[in-house]
N, C-alpha and C. Protein backbone atom coordinates (compact mmCIF):
# COMPACT_ATOMS: atom_id res chain seq x y z
N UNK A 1 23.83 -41.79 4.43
CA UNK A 1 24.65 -40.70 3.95
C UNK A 1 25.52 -40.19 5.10
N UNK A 2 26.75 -39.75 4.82
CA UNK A 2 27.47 -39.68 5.60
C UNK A 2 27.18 -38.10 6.37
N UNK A 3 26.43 -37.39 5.74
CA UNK A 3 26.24 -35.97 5.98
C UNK A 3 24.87 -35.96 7.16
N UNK A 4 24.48 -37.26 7.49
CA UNK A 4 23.09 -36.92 8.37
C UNK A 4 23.87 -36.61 9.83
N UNK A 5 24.76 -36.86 9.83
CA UNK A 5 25.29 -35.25 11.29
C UNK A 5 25.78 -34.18 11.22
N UNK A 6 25.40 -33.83 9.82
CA UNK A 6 25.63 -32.26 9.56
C UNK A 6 24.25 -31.36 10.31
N UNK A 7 24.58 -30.36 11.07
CA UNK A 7 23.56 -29.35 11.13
C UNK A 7 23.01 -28.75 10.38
N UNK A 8 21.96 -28.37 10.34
CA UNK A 8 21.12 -27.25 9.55
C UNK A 8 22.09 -26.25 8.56
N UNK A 9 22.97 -25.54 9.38
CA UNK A 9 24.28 -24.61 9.00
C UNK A 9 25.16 -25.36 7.58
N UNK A 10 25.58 -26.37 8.41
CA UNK A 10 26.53 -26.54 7.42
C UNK A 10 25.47 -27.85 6.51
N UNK A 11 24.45 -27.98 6.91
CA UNK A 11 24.12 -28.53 5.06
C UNK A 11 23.76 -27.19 3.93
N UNK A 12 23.43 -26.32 4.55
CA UNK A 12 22.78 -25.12 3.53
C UNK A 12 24.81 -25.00 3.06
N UNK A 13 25.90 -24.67 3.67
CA UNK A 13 26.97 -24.60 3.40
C UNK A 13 27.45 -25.97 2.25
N UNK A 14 26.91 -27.02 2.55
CA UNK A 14 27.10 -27.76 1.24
C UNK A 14 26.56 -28.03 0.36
N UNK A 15 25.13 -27.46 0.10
CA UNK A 15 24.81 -26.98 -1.05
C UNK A 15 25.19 -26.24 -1.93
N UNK A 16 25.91 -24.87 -0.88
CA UNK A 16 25.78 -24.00 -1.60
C UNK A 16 27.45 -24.32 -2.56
N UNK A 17 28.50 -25.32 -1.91
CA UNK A 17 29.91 -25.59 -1.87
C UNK A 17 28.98 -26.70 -3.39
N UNK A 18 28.40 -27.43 -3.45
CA UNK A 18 28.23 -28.21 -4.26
C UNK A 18 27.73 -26.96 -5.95
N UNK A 19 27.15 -26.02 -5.72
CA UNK A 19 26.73 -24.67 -6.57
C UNK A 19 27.99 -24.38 -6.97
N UNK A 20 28.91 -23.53 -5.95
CA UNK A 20 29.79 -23.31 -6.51
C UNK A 20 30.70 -24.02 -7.26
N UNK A 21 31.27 -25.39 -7.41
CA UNK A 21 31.54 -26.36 -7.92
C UNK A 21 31.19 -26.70 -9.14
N UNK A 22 29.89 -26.72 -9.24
CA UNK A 22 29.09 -26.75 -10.70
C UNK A 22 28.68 -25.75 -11.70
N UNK A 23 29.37 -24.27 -10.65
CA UNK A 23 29.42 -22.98 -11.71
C UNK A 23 30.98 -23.09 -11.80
N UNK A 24 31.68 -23.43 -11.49
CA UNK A 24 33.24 -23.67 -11.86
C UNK A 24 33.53 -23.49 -13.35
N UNK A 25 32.94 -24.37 -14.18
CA UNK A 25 32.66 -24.13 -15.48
C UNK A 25 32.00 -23.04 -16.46
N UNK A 26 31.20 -21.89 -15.20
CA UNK A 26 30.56 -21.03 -15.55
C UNK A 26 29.40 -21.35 -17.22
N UNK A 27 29.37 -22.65 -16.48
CA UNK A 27 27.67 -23.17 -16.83
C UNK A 27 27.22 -23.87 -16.17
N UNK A 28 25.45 -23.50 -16.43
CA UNK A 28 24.76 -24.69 -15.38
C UNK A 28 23.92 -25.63 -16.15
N UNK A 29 24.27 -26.76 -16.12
CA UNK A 29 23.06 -27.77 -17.31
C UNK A 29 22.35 -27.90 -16.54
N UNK A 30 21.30 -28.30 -17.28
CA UNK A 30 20.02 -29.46 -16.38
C UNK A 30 20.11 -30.28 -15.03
N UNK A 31 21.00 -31.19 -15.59
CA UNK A 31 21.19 -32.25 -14.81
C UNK A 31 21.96 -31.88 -13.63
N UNK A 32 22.65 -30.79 -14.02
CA UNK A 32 23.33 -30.32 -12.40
C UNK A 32 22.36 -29.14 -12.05
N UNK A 33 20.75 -28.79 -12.13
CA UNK A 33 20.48 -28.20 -11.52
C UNK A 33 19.51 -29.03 -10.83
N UNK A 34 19.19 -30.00 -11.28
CA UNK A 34 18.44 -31.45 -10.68
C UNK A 34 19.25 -31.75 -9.31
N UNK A 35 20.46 -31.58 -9.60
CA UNK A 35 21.60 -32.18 -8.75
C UNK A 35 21.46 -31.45 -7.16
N UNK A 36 21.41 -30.19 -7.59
CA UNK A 36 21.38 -29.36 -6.59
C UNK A 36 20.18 -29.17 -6.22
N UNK A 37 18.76 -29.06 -6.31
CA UNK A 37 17.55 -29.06 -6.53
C UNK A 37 17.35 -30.42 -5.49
N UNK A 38 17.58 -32.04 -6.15
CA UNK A 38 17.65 -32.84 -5.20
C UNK A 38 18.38 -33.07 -3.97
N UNK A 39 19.93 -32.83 -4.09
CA UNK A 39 20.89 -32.50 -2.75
C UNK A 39 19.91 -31.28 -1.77
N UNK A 40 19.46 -30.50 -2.07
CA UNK A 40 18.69 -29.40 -1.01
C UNK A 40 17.94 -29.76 -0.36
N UNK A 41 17.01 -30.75 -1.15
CA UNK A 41 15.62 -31.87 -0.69
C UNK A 41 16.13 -32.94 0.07
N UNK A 42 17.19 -33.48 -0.58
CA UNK A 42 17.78 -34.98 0.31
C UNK A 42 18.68 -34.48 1.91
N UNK A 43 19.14 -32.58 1.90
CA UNK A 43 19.83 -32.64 2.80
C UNK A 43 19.14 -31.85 3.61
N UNK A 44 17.44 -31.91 3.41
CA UNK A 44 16.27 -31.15 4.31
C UNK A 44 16.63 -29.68 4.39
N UNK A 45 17.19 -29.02 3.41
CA UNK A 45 17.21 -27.29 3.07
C UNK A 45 16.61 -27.01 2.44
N UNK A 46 15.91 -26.85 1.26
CA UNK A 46 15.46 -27.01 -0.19
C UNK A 46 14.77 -25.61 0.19
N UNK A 47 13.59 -25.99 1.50
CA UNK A 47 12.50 -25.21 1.83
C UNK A 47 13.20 -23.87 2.40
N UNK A 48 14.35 -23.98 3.28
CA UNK A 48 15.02 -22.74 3.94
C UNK A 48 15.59 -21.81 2.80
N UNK A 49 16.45 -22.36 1.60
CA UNK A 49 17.17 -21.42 1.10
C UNK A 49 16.61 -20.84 -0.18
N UNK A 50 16.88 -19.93 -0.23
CA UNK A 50 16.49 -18.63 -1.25
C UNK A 50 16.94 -18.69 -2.63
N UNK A 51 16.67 -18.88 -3.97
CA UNK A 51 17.66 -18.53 -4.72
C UNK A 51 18.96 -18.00 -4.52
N UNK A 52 18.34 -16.69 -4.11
CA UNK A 52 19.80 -15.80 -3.92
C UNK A 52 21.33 -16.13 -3.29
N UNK A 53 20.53 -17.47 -2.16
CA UNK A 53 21.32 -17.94 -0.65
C UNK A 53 22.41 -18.63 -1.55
N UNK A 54 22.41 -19.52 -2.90
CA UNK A 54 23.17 -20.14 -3.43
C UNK A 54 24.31 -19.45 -4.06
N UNK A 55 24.14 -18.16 -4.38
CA UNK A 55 25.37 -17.61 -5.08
C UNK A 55 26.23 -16.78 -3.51
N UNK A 56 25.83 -17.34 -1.94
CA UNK A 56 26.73 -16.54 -1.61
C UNK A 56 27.65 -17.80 -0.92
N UNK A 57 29.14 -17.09 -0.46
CA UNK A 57 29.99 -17.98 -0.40
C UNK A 57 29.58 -18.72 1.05
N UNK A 58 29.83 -19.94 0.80
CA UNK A 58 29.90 -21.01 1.75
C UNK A 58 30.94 -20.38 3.02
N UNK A 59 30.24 -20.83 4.21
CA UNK A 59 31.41 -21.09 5.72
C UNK A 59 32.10 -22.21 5.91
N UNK A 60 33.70 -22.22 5.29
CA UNK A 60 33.91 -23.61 5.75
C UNK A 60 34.35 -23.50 7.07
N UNK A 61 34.32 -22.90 7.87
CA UNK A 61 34.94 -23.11 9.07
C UNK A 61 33.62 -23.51 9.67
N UNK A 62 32.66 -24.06 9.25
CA UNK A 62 31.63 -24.93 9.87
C UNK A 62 31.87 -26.23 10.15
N UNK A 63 32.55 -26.80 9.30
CA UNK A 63 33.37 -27.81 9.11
C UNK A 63 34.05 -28.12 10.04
N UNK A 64 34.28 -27.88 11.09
CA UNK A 64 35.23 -27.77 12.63
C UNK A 64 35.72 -28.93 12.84
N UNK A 65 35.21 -30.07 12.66
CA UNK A 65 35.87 -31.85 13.13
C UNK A 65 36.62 -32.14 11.88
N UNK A 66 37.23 -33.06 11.98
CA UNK A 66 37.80 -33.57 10.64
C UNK A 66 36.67 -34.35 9.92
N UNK A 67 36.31 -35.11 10.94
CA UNK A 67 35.09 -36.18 10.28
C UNK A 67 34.34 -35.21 9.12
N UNK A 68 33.61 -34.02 9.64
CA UNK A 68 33.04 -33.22 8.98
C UNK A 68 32.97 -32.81 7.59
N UNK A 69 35.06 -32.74 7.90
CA UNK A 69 35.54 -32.47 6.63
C UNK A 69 35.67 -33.54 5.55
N UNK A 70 35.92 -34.08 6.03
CA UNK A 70 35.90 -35.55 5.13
C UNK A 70 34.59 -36.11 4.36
N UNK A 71 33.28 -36.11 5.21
CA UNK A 71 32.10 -36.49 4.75
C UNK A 71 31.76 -35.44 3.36
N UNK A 72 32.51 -34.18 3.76
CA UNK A 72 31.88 -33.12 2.97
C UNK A 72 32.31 -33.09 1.51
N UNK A 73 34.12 -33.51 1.63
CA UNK A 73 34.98 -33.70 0.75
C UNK A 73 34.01 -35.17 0.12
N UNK A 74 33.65 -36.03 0.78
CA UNK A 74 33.25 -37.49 0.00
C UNK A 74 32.36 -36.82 -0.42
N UNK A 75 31.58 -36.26 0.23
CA UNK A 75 30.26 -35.95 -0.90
C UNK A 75 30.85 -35.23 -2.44
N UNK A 76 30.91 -33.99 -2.23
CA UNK A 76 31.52 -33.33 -2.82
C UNK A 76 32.67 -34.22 -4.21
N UNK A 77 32.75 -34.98 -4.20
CA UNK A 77 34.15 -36.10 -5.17
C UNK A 77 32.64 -36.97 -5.64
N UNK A 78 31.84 -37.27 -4.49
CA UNK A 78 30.82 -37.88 -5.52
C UNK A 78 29.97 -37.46 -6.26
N UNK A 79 29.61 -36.36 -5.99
CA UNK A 79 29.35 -35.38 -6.89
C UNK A 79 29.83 -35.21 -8.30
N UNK A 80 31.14 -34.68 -8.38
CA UNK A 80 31.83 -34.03 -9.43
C UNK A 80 31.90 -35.53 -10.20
N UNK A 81 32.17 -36.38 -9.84
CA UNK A 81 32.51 -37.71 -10.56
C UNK A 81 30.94 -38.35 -11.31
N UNK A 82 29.66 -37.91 -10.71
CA UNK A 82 28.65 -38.32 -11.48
C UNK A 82 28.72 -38.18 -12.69
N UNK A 83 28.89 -37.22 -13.17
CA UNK A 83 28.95 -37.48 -15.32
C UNK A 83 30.33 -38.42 -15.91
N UNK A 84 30.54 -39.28 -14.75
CA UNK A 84 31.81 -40.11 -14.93
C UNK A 84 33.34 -39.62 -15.66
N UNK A 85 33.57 -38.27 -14.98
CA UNK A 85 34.79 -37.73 -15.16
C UNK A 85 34.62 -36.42 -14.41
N UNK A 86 36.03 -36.26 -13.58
CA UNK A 86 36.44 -35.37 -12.94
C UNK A 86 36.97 -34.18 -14.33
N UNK A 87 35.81 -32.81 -13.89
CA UNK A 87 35.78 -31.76 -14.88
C UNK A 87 37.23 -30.81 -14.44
N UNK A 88 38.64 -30.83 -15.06
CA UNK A 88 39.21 -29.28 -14.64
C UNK A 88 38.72 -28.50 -13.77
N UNK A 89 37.75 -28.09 -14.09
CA UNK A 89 37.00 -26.52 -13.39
C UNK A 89 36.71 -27.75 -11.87
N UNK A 90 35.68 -28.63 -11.99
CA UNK A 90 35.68 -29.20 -10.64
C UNK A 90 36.83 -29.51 -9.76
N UNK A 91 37.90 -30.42 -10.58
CA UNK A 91 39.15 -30.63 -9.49
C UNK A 91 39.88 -29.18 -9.23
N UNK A 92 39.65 -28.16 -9.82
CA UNK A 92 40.51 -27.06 -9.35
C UNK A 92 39.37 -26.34 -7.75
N UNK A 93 38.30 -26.47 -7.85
CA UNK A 93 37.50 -26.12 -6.62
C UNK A 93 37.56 -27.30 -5.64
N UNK A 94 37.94 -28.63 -5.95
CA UNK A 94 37.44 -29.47 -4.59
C UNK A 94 39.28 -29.21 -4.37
N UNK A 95 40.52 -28.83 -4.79
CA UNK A 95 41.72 -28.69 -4.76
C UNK A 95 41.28 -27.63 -3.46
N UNK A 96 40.71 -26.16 -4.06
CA UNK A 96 40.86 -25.70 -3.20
C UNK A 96 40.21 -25.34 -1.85
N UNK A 97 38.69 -26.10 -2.31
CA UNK A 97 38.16 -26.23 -1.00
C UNK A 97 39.11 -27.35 0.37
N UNK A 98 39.83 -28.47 -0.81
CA UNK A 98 40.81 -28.79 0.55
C UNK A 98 41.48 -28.17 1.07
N UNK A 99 41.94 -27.08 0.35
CA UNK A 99 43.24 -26.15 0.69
C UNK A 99 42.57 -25.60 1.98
N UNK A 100 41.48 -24.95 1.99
CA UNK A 100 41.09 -24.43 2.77
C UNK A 100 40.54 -24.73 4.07
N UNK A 101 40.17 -26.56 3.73
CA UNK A 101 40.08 -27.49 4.82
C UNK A 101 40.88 -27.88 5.47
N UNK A 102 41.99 -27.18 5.51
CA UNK A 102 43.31 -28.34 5.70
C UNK A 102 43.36 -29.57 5.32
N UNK A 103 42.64 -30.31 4.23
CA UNK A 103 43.01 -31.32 4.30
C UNK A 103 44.55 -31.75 2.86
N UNK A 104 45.25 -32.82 3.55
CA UNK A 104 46.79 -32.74 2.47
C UNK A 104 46.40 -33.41 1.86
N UNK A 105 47.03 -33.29 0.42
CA UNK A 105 47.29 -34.04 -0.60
C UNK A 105 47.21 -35.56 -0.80
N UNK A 106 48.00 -36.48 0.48
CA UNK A 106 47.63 -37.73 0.42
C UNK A 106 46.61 -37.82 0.55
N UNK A 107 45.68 -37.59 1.47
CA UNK A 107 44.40 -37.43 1.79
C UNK A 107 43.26 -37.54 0.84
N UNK A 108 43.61 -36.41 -0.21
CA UNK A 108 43.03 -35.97 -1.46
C UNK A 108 42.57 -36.52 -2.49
N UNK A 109 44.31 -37.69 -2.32
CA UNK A 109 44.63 -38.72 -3.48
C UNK A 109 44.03 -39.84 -3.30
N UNK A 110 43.83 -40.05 -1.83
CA UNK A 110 42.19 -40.95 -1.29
C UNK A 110 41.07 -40.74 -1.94
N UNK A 111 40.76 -39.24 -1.30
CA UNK A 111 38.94 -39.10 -1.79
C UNK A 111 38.84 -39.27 -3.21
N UNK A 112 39.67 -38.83 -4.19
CA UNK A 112 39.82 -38.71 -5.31
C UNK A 112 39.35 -40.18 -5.77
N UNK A 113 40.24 -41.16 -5.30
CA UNK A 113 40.05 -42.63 -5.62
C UNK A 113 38.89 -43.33 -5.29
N UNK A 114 38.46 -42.74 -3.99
CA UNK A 114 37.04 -42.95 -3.31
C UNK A 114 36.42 -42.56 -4.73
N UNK A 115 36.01 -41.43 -5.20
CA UNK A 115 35.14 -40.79 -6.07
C UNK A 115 35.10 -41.50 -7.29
N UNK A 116 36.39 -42.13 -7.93
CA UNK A 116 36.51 -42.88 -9.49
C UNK A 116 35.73 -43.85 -8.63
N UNK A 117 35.83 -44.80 -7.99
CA UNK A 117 35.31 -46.26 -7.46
C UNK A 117 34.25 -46.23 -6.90
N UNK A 118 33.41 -44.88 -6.39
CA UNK A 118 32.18 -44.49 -5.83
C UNK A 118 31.10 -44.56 -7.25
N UNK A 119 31.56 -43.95 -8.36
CA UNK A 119 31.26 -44.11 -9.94
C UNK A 119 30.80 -45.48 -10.00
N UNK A 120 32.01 -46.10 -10.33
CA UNK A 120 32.08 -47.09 -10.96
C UNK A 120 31.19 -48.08 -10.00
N UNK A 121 30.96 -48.58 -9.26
CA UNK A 121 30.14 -49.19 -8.24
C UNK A 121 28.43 -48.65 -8.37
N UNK A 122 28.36 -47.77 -8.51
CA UNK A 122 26.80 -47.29 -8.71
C UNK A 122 26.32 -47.51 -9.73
N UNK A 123 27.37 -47.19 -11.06
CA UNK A 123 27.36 -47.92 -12.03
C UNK A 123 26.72 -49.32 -12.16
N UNK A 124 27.74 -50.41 -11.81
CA UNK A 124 27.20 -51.76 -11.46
C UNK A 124 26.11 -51.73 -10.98
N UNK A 125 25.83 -51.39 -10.04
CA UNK A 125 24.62 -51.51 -8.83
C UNK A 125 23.31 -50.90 -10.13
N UNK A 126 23.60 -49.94 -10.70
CA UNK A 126 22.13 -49.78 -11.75
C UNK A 126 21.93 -50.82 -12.49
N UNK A 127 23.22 -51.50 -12.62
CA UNK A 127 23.12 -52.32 -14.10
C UNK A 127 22.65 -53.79 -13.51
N UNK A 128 22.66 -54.14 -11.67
CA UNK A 128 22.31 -55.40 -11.35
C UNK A 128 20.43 -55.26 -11.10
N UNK A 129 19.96 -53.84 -10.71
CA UNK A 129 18.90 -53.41 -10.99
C UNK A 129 18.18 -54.13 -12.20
N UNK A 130 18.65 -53.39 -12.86
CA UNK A 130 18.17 -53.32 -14.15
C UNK A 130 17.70 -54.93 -14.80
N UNK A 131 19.37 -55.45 -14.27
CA UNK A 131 18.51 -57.49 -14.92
C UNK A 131 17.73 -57.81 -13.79
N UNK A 132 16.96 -57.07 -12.00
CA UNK A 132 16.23 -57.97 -11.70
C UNK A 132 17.23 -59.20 -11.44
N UNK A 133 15.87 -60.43 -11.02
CA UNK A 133 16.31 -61.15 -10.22
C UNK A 133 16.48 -62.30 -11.63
């Protein structure tokens, strides 16, 4: 995962960036509370943060390298793209969490493409699972 040189700081910050994202819609299903529930566990926070810690706003200026920003943005696109479509409410928050990353538009139009083809590939990969050898 591209996030295992994130600090302590900024993984609780992309949890909480992955929360806000998935209340975008101002609903929370199941499966995106699994989402977040497992991202906390997979990004060794789960145990530190509080209920409460998730509804407050993320630091992106934790984010300080570009690399940073980028891993956060990939996560984040792979995320929103798991129910195999980019939601309105999601592309208007990862829009403006770039805004706020500095990161431009071409850039965007990358991760974006990263995220359809990050899908579609995991996709496959369950389905070569699945027939075994």
């Amino acid at each position: 995962m591209l996030t295992r040189q994130f600090s302590i700081e900024q993984r609780k910050a992309t949890v909480k960036l992955v929360y806000a994202m998935m209340l975008a819609d101002h609903l929370m299903r199941d499966e995106e509370r699994e989402v977040i529930h497992d991202l906390s566990h997979e990004l060794g926070v789960g145990h530190l943060m509080a209920p409460a810690d998730f509804h407050q706003p993320a630091d992106l200026s934790l984010f300080d390298t570009p690399g940073s920003r980028i891993a956060l943005m990939l996560l984040l696109f792979q995320i929103a793209y798991s129910d195999c479509r980019l939601q309105p409410e999601e592309a208007g928050a990862l829009s403006e969490y770039a805004r706020r990353l500095g990161i431009p538009p071409a850039r965007m139009a990358d991760l974006n493409d990263w995220g359809r083809r990050h899908k579609a590939l995991t996709d496959h990969a369950r389905k070569l699972v699945a027939l075994g050898v």
